[in-house]
N, C-alpha and C. Protein backbone atom coordinates (compact mmCIF):
# COMPACT_ATOMS: atom_id res chain seq x y z
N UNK A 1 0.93 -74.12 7.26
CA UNK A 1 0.11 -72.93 7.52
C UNK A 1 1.02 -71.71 7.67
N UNK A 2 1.19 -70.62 6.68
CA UNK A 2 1.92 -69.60 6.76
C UNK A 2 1.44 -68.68 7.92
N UNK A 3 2.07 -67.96 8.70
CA UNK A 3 2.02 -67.29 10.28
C UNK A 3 0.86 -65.71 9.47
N UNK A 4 0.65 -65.24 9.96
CA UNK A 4 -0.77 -63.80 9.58
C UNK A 4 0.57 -63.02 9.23
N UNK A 5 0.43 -62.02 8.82
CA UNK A 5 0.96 -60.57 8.33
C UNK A 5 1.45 -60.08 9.30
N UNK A 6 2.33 -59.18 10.07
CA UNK A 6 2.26 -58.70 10.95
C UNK A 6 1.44 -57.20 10.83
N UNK A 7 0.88 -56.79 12.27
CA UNK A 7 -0.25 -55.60 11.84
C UNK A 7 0.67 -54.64 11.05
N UNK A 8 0.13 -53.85 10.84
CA UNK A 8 0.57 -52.30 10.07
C UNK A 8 0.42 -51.46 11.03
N UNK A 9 1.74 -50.75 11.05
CA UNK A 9 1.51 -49.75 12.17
C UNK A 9 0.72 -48.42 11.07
N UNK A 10 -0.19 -47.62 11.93
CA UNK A 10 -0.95 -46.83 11.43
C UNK A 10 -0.51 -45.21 11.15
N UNK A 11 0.61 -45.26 11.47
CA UNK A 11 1.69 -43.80 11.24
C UNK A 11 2.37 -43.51 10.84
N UNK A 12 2.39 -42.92 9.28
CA UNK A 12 3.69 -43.61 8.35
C UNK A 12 4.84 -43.34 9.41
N UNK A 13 6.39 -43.58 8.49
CA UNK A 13 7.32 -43.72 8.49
C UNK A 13 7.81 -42.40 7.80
N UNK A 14 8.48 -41.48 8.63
CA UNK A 14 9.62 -40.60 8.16
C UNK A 14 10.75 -40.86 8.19
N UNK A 15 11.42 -40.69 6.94
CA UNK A 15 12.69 -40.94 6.82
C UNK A 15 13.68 -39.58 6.54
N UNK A 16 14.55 -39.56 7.02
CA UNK A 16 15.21 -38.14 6.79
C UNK A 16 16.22 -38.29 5.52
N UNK A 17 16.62 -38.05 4.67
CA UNK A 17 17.49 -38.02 3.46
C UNK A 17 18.53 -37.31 3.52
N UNK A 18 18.69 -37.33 3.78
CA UNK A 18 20.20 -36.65 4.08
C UNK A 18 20.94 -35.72 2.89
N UNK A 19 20.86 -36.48 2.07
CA UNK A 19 21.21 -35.79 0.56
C UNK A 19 20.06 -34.95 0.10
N UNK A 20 19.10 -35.20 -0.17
CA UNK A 20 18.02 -34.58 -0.54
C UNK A 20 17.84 -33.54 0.57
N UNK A 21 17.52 -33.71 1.57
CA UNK A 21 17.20 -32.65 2.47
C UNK A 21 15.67 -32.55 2.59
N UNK A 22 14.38 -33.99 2.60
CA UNK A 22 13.60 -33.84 2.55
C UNK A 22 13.15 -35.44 3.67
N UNK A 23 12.20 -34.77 4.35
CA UNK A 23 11.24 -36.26 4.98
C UNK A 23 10.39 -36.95 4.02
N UNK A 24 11.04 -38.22 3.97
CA UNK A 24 9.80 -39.34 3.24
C UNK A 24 8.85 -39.75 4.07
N UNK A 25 7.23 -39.64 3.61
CA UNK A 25 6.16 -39.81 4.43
C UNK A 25 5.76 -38.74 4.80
N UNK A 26 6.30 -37.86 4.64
CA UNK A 26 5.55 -36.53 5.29
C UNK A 26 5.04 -35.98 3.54
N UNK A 27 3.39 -35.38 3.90
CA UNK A 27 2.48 -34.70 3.26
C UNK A 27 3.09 -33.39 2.30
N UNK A 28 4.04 -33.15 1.27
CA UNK A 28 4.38 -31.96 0.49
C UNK A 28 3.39 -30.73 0.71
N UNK A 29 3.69 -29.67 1.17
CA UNK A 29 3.14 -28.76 0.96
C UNK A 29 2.66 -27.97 -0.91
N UNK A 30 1.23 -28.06 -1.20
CA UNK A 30 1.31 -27.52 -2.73
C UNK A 30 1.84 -26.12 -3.09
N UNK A 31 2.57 -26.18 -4.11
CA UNK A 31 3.26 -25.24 -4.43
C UNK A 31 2.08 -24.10 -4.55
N UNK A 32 0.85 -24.12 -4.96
CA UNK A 32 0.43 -22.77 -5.33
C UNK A 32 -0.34 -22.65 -3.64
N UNK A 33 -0.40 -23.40 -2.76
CA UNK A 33 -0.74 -22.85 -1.53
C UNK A 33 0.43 -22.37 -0.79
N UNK A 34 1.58 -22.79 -1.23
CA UNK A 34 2.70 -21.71 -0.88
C UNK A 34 2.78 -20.43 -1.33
N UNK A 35 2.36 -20.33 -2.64
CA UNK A 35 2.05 -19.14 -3.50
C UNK A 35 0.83 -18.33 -2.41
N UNK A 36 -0.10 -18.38 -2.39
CA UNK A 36 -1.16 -17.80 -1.87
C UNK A 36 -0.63 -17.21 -0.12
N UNK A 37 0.23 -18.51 0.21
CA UNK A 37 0.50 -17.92 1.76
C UNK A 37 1.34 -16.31 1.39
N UNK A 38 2.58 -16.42 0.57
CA UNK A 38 2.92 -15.81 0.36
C UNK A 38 2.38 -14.44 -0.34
N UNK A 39 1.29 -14.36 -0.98
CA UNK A 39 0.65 -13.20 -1.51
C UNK A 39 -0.15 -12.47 -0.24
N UNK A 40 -0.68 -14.12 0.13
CA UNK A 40 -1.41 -13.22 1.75
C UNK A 40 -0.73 -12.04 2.28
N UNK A 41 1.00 -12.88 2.96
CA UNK A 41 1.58 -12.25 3.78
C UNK A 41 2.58 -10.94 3.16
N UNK A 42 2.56 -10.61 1.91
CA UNK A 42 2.95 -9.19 1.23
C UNK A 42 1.76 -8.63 0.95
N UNK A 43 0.60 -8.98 0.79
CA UNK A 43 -0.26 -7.95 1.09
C UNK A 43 -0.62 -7.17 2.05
N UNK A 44 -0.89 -8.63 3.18
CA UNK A 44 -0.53 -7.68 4.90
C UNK A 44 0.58 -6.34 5.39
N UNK A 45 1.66 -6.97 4.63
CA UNK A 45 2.77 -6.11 4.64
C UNK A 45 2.75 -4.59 4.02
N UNK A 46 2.04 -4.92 2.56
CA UNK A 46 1.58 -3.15 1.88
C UNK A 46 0.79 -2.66 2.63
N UNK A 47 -0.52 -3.52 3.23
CA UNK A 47 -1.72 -2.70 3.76
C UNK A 47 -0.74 -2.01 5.28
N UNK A 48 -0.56 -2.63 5.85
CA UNK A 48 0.63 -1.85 7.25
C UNK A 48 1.18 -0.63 6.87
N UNK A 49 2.09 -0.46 5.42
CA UNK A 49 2.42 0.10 4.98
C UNK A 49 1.78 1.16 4.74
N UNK A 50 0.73 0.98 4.02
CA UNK A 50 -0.23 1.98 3.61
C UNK A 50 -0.78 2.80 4.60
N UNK A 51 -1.20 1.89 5.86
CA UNK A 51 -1.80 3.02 6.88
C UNK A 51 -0.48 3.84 7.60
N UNK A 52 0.87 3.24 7.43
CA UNK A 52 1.93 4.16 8.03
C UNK A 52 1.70 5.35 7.02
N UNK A 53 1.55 5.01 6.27
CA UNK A 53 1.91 6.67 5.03
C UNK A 53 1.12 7.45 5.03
N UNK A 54 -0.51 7.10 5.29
CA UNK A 54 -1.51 7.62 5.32
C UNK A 54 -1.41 8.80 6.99
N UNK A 55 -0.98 8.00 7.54
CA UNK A 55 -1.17 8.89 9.06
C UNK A 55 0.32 10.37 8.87
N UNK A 56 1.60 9.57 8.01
CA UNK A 56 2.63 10.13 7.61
C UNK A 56 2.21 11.24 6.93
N UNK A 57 0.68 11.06 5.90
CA UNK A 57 0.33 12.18 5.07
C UNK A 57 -0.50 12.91 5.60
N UNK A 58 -1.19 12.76 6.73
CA UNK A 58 -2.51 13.44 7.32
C UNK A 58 -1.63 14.72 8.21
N UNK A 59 -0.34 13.90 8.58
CA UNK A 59 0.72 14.94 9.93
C UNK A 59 1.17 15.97 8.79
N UNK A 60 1.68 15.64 7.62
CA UNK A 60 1.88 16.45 6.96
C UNK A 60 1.28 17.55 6.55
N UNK A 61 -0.13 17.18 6.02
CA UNK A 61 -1.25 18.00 5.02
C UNK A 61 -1.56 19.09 6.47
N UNK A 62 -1.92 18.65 7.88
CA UNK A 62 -2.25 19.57 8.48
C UNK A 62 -1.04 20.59 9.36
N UNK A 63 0.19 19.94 8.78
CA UNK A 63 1.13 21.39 8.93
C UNK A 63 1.17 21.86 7.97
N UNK A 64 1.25 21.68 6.80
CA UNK A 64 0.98 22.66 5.91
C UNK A 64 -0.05 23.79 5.57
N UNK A 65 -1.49 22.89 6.39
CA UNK A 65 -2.27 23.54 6.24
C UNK A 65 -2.01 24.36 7.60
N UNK A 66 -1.48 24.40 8.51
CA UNK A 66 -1.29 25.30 9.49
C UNK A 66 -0.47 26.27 9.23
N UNK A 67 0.58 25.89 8.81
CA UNK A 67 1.84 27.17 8.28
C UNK A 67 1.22 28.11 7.45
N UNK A 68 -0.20 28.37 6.95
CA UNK A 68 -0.94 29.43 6.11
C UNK A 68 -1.55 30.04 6.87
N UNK A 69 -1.81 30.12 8.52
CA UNK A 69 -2.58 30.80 9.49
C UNK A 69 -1.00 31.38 10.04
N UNK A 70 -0.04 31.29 9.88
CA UNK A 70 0.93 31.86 10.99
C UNK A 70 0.71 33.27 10.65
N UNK A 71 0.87 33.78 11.72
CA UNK A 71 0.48 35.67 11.97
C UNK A 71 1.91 35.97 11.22
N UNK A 72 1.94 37.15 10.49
CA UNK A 72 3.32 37.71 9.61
C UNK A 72 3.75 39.04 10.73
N UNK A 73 4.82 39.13 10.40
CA UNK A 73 5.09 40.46 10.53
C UNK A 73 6.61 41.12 9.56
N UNK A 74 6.35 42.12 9.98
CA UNK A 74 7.32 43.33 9.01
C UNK A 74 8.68 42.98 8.90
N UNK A 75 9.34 42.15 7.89
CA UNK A 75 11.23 41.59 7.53
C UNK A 75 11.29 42.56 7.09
N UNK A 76 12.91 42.78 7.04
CA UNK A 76 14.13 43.28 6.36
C UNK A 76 14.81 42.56 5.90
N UNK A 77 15.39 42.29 4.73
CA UNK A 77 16.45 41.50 3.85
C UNK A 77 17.61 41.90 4.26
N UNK A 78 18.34 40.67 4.72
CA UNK A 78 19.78 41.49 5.09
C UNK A 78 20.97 40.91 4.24
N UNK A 79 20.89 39.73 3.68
CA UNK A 79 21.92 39.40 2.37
C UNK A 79 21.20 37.87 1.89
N UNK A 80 21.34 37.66 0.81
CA UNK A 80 21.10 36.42 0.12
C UNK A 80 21.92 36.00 -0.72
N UNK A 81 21.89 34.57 -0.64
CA UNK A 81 22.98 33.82 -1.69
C UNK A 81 21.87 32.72 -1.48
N UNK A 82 22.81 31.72 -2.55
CA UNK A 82 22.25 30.39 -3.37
C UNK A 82 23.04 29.13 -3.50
N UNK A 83 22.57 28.47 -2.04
CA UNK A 83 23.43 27.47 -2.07
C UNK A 83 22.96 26.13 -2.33
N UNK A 84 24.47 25.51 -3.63
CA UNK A 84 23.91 23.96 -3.95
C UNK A 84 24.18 22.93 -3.48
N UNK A 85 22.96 21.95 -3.32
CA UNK A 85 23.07 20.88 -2.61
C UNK A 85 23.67 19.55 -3.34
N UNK A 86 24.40 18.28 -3.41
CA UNK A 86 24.41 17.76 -4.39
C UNK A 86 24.47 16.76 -3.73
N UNK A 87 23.17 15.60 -4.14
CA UNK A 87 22.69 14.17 -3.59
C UNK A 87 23.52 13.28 -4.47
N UNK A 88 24.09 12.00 -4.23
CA UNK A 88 24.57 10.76 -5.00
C UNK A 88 23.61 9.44 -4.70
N UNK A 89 23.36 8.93 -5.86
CA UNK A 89 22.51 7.14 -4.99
C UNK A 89 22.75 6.62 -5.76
N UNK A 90 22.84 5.61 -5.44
CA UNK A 90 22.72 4.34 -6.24
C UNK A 90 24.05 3.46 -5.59
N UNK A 91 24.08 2.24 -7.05
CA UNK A 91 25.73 1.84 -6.68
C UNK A 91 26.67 2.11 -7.29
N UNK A 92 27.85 1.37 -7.25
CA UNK A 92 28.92 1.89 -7.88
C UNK A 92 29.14 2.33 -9.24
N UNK A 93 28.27 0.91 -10.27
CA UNK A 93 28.48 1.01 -11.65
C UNK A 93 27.24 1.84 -11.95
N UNK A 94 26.02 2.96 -11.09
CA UNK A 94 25.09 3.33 -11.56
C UNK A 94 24.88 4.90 -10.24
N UNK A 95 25.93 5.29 -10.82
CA UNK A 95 25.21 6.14 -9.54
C UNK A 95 24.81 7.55 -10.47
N UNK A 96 23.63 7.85 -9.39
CA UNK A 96 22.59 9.10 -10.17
C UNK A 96 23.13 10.34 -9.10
N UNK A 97 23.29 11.15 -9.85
CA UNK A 97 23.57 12.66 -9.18
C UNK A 97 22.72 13.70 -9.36
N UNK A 98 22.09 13.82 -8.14
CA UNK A 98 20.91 15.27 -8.34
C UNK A 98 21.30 16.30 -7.42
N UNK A 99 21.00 17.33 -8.27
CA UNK A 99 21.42 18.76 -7.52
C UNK A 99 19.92 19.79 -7.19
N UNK A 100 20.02 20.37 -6.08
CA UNK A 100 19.16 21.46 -5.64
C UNK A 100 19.61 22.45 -4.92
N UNK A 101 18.75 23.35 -5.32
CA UNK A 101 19.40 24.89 -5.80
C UNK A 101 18.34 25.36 -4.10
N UNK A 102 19.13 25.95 -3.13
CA UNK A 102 18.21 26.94 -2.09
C UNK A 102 18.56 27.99 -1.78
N UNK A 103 17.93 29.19 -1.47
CA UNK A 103 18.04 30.36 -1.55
C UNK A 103 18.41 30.58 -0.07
N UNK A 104 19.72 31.07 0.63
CA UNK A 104 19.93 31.22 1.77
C UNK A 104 19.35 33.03 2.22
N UNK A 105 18.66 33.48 2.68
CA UNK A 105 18.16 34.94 2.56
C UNK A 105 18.36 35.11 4.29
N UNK A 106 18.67 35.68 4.35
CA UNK A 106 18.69 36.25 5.94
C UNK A 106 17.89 37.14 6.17
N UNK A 107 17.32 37.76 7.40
CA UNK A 107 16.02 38.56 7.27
C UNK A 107 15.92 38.75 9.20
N UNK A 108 15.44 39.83 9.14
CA UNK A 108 15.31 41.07 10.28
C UNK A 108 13.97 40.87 11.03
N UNK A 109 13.38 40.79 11.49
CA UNK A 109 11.98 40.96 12.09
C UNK A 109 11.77 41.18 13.82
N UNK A 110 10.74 42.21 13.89
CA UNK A 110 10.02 42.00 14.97
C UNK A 110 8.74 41.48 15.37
N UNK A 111 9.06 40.65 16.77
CA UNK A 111 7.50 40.34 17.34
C UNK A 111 7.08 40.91 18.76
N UNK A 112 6.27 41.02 19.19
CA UNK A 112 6.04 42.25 20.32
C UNK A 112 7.39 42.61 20.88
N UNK A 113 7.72 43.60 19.75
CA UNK A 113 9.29 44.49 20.99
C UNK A 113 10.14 43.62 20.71
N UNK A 114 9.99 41.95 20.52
CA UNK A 114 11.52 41.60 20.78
C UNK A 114 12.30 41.65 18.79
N UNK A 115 13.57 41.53 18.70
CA UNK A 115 13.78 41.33 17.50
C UNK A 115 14.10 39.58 17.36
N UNK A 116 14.33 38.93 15.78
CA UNK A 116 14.72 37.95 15.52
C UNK A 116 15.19 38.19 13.80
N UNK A 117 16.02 36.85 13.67
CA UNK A 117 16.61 36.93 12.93
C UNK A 117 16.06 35.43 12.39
N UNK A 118 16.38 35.33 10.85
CA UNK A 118 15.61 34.23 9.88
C UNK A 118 16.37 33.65 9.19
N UNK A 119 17.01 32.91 8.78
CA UNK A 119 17.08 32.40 7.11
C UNK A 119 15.91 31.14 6.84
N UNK A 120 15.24 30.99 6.84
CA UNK A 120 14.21 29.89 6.29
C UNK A 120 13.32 30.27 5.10
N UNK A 121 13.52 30.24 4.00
CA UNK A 121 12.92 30.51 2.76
C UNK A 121 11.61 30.49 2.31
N UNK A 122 11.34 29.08 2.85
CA UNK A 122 10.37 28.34 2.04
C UNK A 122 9.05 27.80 3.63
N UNK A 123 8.43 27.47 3.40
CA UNK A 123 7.79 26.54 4.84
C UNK A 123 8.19 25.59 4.70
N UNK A 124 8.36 24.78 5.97
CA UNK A 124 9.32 23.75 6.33
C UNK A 124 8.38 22.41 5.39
N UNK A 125 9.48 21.49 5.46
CA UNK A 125 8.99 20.66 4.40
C UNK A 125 8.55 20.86 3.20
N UNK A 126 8.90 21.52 2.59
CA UNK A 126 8.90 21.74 1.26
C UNK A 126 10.02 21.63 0.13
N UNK A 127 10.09 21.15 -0.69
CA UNK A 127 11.13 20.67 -1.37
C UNK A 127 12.02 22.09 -2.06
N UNK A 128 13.34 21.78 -2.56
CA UNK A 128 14.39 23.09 -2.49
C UNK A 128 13.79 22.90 -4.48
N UNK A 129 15.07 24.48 -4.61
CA UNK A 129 14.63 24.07 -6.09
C UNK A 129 15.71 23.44 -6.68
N UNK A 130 14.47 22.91 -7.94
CA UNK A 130 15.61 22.15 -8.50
C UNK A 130 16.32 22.49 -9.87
N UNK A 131 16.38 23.97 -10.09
CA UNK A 131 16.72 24.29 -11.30
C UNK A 131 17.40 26.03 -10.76
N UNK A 132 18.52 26.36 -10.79
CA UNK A 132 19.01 27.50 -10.40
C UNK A 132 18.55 28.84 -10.67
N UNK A 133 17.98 28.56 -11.89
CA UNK A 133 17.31 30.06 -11.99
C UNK A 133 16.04 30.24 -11.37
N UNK A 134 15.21 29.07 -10.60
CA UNK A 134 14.12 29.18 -9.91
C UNK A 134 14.71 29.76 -8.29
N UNK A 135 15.59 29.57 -7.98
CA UNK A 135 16.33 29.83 -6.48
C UNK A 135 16.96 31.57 -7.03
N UNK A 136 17.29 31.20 -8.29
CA UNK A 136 17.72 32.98 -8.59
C UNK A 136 16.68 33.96 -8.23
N UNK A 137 15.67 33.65 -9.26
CA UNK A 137 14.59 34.16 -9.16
C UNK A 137 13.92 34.86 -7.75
N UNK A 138 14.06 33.56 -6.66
CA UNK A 138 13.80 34.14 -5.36
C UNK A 138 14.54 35.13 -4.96
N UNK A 139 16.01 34.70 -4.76
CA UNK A 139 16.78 36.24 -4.53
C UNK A 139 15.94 37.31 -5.25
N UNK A 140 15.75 37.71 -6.67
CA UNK A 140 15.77 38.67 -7.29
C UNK A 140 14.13 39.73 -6.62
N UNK A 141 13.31 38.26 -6.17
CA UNK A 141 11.97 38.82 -5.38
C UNK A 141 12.15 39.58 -4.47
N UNK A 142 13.57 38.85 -3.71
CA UNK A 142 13.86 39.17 -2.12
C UNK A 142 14.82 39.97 -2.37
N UNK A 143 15.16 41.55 -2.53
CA UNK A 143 16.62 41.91 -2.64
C UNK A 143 17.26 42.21 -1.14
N UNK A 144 18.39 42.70 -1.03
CA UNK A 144 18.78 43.35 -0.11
C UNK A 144 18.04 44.36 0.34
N UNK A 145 17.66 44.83 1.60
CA UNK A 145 17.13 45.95 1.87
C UNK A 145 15.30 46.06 2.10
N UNK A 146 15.07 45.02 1.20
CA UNK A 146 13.44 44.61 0.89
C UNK A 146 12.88 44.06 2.26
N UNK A 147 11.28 45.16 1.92
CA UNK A 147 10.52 44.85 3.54
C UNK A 147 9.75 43.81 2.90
N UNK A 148 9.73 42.05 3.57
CA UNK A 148 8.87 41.15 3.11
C UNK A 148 8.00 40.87 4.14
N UNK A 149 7.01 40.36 4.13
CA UNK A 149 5.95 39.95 5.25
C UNK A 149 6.63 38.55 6.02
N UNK A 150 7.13 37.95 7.18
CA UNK A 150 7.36 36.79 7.42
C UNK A 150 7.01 36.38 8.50
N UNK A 151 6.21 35.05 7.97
CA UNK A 151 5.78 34.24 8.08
C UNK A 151 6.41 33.30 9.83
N UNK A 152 4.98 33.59 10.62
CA UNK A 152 5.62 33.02 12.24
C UNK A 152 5.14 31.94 13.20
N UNK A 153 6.11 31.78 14.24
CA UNK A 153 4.82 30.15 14.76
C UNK A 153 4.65 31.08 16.05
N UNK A 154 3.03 31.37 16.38
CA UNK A 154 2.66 32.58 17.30
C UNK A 154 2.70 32.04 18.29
N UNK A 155 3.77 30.79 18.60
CA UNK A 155 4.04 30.19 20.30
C UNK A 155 5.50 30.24 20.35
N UNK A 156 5.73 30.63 18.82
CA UNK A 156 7.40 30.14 19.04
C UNK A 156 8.18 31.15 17.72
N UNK A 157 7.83 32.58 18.35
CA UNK A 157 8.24 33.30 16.88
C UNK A 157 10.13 32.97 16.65
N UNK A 158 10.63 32.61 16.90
CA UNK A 158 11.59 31.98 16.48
C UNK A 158 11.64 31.50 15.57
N UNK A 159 10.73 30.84 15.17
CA UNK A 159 10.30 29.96 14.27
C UNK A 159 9.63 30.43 13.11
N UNK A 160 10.34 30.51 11.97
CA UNK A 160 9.68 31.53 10.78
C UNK A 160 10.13 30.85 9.24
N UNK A 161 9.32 31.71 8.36
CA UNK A 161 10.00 31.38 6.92
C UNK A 161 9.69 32.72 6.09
N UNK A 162 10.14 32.78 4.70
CA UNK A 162 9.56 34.30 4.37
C UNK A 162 8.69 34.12 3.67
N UNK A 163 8.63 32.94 2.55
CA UNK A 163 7.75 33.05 1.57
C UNK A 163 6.59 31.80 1.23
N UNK A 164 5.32 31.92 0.80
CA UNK A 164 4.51 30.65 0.84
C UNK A 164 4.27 30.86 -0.77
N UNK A 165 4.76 29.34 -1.14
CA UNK A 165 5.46 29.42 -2.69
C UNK A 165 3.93 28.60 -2.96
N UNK A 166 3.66 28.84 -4.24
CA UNK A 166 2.38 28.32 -4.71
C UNK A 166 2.37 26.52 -5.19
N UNK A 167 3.44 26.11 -4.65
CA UNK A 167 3.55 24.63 -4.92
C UNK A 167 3.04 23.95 -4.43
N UNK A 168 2.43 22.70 -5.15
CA UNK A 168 1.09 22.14 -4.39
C UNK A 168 1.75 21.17 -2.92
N UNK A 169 0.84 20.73 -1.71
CA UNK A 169 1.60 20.34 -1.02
C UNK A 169 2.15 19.06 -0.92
N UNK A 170 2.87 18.35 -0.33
CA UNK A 170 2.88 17.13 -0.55
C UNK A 170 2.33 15.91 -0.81
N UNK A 171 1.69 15.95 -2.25
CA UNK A 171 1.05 14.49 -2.46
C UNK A 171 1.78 13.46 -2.75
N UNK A 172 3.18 13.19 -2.60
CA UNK A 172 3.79 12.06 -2.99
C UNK A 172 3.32 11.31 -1.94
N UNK A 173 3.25 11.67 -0.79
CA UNK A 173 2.65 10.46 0.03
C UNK A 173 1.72 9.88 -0.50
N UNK A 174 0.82 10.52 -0.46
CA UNK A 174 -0.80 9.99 -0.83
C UNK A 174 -1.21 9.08 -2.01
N UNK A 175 0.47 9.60 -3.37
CA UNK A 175 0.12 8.72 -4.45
C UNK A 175 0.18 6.98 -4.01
N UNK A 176 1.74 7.15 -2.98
CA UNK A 176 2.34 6.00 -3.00
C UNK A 176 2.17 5.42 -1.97
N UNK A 177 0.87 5.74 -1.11
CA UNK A 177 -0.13 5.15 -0.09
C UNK A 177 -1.16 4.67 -0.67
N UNK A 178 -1.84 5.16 -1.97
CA UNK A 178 -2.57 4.52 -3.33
C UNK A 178 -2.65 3.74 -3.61
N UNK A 179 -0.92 3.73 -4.37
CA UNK A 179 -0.28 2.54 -4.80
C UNK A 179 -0.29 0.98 -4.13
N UNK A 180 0.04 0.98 -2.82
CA UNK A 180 0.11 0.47 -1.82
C UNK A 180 -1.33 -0.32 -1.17
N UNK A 181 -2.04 0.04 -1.20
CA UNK A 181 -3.38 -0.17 -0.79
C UNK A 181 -4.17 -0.78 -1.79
N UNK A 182 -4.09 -0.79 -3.22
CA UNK A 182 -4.19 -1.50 -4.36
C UNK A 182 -3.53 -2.49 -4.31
N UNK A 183 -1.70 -2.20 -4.45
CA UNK A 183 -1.20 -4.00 -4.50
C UNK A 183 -1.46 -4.70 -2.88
N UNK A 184 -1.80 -4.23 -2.25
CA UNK A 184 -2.08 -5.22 -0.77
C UNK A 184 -3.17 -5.60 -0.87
N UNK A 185 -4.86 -4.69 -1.33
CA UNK A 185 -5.61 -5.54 -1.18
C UNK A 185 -5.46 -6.50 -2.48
N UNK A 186 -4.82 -6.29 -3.27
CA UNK A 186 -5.02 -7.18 -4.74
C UNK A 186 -4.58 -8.45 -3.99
N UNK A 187 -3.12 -8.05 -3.22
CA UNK A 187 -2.53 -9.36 -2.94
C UNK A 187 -2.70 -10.08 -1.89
N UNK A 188 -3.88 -9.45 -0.77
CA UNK A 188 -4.82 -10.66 0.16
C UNK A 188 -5.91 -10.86 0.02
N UNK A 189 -6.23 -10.28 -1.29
CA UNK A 189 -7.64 -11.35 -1.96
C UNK A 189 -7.07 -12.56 -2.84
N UNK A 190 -5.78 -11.91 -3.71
CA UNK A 190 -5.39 -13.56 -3.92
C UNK A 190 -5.06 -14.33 -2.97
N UNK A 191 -4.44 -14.06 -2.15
CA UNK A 191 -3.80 -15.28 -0.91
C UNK A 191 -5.28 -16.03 -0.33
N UNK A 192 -6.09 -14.71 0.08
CA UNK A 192 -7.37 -15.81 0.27
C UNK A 192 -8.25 -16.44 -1.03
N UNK A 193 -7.95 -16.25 -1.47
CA UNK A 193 -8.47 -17.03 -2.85
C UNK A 193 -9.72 -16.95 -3.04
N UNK A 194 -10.04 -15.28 -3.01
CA UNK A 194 -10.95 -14.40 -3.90
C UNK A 194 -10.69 -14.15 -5.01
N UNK A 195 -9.73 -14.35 -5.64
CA UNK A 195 -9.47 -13.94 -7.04
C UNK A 195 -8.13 -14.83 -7.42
């Protein structure tokens, strides 16, 4: 009479591999539900993203839109020049060199009785130029001697610029908060496997 089987224990057996670097008996995770975790969690990541840029673009749009109410008063031009800026990026075997051109203008003004003095060109945050005869050009608006209207912060006339240039205001945020909000929700409807 041969003796019974002995029972089966009911929990596999992990084995560690040493070479391989994997447990035998343990359940593989599927590769495309790794895929999906991963789309989940870079979509989460753009959408975060997106609302940082969005609040980044709202602080923006309403100083800009504030710097068009500052009360002006009566400049004097007292010398201008045109100084260039010159950016490097990249890496070693690729680096990109961009130059911008800004109009340094100095400028005279009073606000009740007291005097102040300016160089700020442009309203703040606004990009310099990027082509020298557009920064010429400004000098040639602004000469020496020239009464310009400039532009003030009526809590902090210290705080000034001379000219409000017709350039639209900063929408690079807004494109690439767009951008952003498209590939995030694209990529946590795939992770949840809406699409």
């Amino acid at each position: 009479m041969t003796p019974p089987d002995p029972p089966q224990d009911p929990l596999p057996v992990f084995r560690h591999d040493a070479v391989a670097g994997q447990e035998h008996g343990s359940l593989p995770v599927p590769a495309d539900r790794r895929g999906a975790c991963g789309a989940l969690a870079t979509g989460v990541v753009l959408l975060v993203v997106t609302v940082i840029l969005m609040v980044s673009a709202g602080y923006l749009f309403s100083r800009w839109n504030g710097f068009e109410r500052w009360p002006t008063a009566p400049g004097t031009v007292l010398s201008g020049r045109i100084e260039e800026k010159v950016r490097t990026s990249g890496t070693k075997s690729r680096k990109r060199t961009r130059r911008t051109w800004e109009p340094r203008v100095s400028y005279r003004y009073v606000v009740d009785g007291r005097e102040y003095t300016g160089e700020r060109t442009l309203r703040p945050g606004e990009p310099q130029y990027y082509s020298r005869a557009d920064a010429q050009a400004f000098l040639d608006r602004n000469p020496v001697g020239a009464v310009r209207p400039v532009h003030h912060d009526p809590r902090n006339p210290q705080d000034s610029f001379l000219e409000l240039s017709s350039r639209a205001p900063p929408w690079i945020a807004v494109a690439i908060a767009g951008a952003t909000a498209l590939a995030g929700t694209f990529l946590v409807l795939r992770g949840i496997g809406r699409i």
